[in-house]
C-alpha atoms as a PDB file:
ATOM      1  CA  UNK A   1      48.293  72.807  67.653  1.00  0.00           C
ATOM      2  CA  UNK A   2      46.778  75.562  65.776  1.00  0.00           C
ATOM      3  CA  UNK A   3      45.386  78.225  67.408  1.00  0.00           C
ATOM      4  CA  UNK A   4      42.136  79.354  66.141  1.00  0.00           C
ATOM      5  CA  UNK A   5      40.444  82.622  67.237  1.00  0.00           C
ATOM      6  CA  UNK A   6      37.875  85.368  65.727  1.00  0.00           C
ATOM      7  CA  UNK A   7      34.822  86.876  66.749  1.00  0.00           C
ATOM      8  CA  UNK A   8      33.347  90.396  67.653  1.00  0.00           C
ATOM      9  CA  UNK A   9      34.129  92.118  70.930  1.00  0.00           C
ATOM     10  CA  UNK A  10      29.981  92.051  71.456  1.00  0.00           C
ATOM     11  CA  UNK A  11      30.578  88.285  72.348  1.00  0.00           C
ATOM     12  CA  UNK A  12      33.812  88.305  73.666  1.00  0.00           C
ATOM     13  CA  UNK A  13      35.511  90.548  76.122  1.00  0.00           C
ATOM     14  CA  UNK A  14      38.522  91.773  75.353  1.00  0.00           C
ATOM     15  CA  UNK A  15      40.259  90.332  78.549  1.00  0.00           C
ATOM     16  CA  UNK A  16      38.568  86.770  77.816  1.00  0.00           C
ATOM     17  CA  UNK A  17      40.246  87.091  74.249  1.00  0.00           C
ATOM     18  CA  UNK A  18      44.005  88.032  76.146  1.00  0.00           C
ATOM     19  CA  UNK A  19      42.608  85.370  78.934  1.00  0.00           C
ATOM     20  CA  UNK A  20      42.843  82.633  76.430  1.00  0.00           C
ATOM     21  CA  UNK A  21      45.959  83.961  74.432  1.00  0.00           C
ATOM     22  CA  UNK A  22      47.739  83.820  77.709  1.00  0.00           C
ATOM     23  CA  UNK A  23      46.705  80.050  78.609  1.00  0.00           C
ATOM     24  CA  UNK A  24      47.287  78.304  75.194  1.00  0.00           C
ATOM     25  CA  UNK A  25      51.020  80.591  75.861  1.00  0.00           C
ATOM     26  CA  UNK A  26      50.324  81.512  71.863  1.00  0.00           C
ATOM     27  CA  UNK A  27      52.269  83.181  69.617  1.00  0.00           C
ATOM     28  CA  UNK A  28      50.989  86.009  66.527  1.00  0.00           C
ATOM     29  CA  UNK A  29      49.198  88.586  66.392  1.00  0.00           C
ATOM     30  CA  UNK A  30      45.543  89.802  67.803  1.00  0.00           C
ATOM     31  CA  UNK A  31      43.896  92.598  65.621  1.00  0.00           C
ATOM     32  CA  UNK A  32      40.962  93.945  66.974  1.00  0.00           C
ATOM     33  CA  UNK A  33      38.620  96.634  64.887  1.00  0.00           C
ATOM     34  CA  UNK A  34      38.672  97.699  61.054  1.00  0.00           C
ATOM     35  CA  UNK A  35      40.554 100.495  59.664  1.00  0.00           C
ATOM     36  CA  UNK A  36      41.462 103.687  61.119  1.00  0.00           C
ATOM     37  CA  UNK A  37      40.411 101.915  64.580  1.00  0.00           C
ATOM     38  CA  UNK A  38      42.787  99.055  63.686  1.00  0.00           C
ATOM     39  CA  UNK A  39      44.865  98.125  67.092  1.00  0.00           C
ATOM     40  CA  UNK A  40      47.243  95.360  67.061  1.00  0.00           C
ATOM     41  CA  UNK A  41      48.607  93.205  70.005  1.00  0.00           C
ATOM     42  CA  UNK A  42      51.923  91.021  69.283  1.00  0.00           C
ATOM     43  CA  UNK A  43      52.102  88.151  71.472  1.00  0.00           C
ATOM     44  CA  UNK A  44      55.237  85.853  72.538  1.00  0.00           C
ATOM     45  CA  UNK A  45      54.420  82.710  74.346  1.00  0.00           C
ATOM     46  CA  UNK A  46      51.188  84.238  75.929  1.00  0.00           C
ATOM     47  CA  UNK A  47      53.131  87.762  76.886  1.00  0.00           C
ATOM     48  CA  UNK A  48      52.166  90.542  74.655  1.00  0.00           C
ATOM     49  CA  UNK A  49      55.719  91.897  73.513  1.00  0.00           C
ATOM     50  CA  UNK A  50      54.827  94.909  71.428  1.00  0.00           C
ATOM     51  CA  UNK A  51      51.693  96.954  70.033  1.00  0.00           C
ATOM     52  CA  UNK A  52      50.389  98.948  66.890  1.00  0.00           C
ATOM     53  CA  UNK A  53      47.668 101.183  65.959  1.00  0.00           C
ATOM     54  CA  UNK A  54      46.182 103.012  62.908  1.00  0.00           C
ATOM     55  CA  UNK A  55      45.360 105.741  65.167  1.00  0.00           C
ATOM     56  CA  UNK A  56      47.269 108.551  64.939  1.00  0.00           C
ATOM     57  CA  UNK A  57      46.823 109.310  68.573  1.00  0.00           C
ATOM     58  CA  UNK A  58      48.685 106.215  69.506  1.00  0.00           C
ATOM     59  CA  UNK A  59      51.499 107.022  67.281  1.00  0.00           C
ATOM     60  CA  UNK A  60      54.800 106.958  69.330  1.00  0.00           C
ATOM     61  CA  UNK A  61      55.718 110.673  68.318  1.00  0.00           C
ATOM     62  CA  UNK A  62      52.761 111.695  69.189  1.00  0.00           C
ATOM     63  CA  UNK A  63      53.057 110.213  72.894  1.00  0.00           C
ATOM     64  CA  UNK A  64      56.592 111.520  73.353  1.00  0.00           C
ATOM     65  CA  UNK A  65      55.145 114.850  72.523  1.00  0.00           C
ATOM     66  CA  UNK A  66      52.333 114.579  75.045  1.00  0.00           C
ATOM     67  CA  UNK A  67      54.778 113.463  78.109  1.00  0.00           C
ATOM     68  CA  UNK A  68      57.008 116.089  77.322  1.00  0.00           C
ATOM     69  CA  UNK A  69      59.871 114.226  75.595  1.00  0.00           C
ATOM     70  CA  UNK A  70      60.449 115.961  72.847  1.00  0.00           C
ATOM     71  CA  UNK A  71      59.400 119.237  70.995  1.00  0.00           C
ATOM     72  CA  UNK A  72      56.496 119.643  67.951  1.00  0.00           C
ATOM     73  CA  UNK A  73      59.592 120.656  66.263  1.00  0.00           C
ATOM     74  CA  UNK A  74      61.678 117.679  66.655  1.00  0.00           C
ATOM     75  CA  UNK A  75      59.123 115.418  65.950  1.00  0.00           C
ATOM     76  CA  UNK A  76      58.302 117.292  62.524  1.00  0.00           C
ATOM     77  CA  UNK A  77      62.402 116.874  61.902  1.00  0.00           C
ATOM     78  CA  UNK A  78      62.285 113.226  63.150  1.00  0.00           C
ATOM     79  CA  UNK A  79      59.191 112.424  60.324  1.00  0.00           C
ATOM     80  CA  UNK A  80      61.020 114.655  57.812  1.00  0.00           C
ATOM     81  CA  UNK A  81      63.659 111.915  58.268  1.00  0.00           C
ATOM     82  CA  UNK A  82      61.894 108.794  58.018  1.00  0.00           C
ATOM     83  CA  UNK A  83      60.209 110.152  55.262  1.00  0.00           C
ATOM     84  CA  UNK A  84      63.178 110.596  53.660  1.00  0.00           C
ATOM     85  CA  UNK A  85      64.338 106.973  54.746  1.00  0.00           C
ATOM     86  CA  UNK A  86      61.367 106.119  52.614  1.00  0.00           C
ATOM     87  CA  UNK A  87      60.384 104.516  55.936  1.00  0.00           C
ATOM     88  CA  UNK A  88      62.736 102.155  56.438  1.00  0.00           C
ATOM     89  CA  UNK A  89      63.969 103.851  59.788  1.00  0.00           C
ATOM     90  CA  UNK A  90      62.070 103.440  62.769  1.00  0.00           C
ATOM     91  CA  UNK A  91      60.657 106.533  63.868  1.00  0.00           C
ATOM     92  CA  UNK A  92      62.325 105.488  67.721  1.00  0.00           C
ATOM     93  CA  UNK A  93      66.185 105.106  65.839  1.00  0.00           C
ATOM     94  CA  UNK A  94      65.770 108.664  64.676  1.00  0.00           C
ATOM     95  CA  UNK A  95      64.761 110.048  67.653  1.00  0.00           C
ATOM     96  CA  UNK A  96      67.612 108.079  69.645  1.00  0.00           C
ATOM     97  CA  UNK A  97      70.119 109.287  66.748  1.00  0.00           C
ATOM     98  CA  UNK A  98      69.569 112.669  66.509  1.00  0.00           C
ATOM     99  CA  UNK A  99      69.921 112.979  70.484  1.00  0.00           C
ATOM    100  CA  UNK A 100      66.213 113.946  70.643  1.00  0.00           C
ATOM    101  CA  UNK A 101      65.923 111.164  73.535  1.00  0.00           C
ATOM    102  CA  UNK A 102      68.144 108.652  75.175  1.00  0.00           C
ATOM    103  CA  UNK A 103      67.617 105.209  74.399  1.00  0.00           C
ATOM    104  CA  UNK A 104      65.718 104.696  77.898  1.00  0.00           C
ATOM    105  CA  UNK A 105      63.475 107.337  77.052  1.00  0.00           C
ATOM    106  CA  UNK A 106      62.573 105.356  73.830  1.00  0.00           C
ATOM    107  CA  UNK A 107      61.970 102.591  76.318  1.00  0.00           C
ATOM    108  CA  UNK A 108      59.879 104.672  78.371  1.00  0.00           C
ATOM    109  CA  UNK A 109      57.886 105.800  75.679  1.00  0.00           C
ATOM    110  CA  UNK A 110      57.326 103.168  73.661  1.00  0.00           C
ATOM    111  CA  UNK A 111      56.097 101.188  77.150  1.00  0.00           C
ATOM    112  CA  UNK A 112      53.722 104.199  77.143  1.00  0.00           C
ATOM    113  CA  UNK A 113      52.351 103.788  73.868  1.00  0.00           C
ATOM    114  CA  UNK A 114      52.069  99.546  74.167  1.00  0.00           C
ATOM    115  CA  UNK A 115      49.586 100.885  77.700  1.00  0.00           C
ATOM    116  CA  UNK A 116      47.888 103.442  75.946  1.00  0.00           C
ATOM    117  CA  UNK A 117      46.768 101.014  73.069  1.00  0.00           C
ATOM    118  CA  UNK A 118      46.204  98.050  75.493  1.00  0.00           C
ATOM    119  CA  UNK A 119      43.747 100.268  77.532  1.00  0.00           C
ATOM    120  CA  UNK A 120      42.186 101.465  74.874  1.00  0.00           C
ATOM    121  CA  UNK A 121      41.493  98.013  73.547  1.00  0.00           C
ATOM    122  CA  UNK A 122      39.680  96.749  77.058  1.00  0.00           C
ATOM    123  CA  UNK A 123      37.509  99.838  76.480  1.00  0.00           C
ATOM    124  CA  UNK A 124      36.431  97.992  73.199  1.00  0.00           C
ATOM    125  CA  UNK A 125      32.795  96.798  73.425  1.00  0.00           C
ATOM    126  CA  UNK A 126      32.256  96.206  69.811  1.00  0.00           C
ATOM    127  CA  UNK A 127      34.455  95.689  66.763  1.00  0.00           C
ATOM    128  CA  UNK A 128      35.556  92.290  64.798  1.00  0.00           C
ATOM    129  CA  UNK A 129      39.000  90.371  66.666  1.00  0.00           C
ATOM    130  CA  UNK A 130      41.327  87.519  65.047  1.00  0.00           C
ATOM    131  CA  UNK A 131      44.296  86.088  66.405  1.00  0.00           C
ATOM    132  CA  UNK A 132      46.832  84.870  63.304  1.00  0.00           C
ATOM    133  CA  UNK A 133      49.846  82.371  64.283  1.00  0.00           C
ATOM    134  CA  UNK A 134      52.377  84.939  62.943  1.00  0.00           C
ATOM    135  CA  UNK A 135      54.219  87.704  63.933  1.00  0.00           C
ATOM    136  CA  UNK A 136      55.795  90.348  61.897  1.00  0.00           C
ATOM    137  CA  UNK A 137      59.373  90.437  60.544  1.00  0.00           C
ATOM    138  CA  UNK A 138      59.980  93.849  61.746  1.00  0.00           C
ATOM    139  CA  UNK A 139      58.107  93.656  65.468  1.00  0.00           C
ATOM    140  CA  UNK A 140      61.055  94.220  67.961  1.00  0.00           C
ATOM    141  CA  UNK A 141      59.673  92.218  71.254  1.00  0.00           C
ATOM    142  CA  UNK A 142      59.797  94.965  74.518  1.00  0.00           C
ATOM    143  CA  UNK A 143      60.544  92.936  77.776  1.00  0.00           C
ATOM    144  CA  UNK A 144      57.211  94.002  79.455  1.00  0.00           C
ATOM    145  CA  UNK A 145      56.109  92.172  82.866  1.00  0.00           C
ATOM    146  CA  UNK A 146      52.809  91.510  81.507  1.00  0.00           C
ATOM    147  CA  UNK A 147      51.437  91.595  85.177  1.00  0.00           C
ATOM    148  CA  UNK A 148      53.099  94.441  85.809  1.00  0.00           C
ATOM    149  CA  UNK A 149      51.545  96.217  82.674  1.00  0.00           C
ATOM    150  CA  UNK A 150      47.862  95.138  82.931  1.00  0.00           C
ATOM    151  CA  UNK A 151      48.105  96.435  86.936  1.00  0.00           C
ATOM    152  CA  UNK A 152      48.837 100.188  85.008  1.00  0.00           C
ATOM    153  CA  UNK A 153      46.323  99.572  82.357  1.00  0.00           C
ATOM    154  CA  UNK A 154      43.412  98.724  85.319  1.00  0.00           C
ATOM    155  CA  UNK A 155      45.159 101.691  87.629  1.00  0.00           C
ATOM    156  CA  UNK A 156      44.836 103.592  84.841  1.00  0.00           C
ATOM    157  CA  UNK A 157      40.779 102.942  84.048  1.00  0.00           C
ATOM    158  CA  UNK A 158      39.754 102.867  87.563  1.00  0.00           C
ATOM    159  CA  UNK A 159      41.505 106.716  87.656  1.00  0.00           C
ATOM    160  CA  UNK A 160      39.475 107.015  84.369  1.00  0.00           C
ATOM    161  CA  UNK A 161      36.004 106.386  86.083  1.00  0.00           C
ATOM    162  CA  UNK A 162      36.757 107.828  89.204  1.00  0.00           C
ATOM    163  CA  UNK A 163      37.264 111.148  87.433  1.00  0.00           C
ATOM    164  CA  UNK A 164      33.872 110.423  84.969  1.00  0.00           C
ATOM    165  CA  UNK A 165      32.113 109.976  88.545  1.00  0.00           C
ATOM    166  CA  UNK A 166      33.569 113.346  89.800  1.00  0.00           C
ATOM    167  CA  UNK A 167      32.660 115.117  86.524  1.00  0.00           C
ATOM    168  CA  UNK A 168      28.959 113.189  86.214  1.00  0.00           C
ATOM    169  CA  UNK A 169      28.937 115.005  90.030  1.00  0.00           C
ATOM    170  CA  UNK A 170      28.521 111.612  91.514  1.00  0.00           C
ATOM    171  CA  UNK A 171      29.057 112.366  95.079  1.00  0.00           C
ATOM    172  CA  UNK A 172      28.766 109.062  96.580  1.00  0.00           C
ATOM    173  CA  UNK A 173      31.412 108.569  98.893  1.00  0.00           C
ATOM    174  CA  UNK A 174      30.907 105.053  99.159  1.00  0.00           C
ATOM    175  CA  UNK A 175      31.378 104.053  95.568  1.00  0.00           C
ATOM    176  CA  UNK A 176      34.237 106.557  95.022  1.00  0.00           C
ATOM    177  CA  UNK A 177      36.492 105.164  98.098  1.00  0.00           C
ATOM    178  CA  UNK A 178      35.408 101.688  97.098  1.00  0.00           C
ATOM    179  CA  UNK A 179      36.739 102.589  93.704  1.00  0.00           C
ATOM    180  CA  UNK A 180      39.792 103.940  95.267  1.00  0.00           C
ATOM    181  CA  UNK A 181      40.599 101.080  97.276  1.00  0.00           C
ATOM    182  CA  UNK A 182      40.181  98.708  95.371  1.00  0.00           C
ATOM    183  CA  UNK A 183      43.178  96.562  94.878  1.00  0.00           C
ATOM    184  CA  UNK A 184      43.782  93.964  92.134  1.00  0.00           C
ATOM    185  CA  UNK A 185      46.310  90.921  92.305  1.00  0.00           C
END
């Protein structure tokens, strides 16, 4: 059965678009916006398994950076590499090689950067989505608990708006410790 699936994010929430991917247990890849806002979701038998993004925010060197993982400087070295590689090195394999980061780091980080893109993506209101039956050649599946990741991507916004109610000086006690406690399955 062939899966068929496209439409704008005005229509469609992004979670009824994962929803669905999840039940039919599909297989390919969901690409949601248009150039430099491209993000990509790869998904295994309904379990996303990896994620891209033309934004260079999401970049994996970038992240590793940001937590503190490695330096500005070894990430210039690292690029200098792949560049060199003509890009046929994953950015990750340098770092691991050079001893920049152990191979559970990688793991760490690139579990980071598959979060940071997914959360980013339920924050999507608007934008053009399709969901292809194929799944890149080069996509290396990550063995995420996909309940266990969209817990930390929720955590993760309800800490966002919590803090946008604290900085809009919301002061309402009762929304913020409803907020706070409130637990999803």
């Amino acid at each position: 059965m062939t899966l068929s699936l496209s439409g704008n994010l005005i229509e469609t929430q992004f979670s009824d678009v994962i929803a669905v991917l999840r039940q039919q247990k599909a297989t390919g890849t969901l690409t949601c916006g248009t150039g430099n806002d491209e993000k990509s979701l790869y998904v295994k038998n309904g379990h996303i398994i990896f994620a891209t993004s033309m934004d260079e925010r999401d970049r994996l060197g970038e992240i590793m950076v940001k937590s503190g993982k490695i330096t500005r400087s070894q990430l210039e070295q690292a690029l200098k590499l792949h560049h060199n590689s003509a890009g046929l090195k994953k950015i990750g394999a340098i770092f691991v090689e050079n001893g920049f980061v152990s191979p559970k780091d990688l793991f760490g980080g690139l579990k980071m950067q598959v979060r940071g893109i997914l959360h980013s993506l339920f924050l999507l209101t608007e934008g053009p989505y399709k969901f292809e039956e194929r799944l890149p050649a080069d996509v290396i599946p990550l063995q995420l608990n996909m309940e266990e990741l969209l817990r930390e991507v929720i955590q993760q916004m309800k800490q966002g708006l919590l803090h946008a109610l604290m900085f809009a000086g919301i002061r309402s006690t009762t929304m913020r410790k409803a907020l706070e406690h409130t637990s999803f399955p």
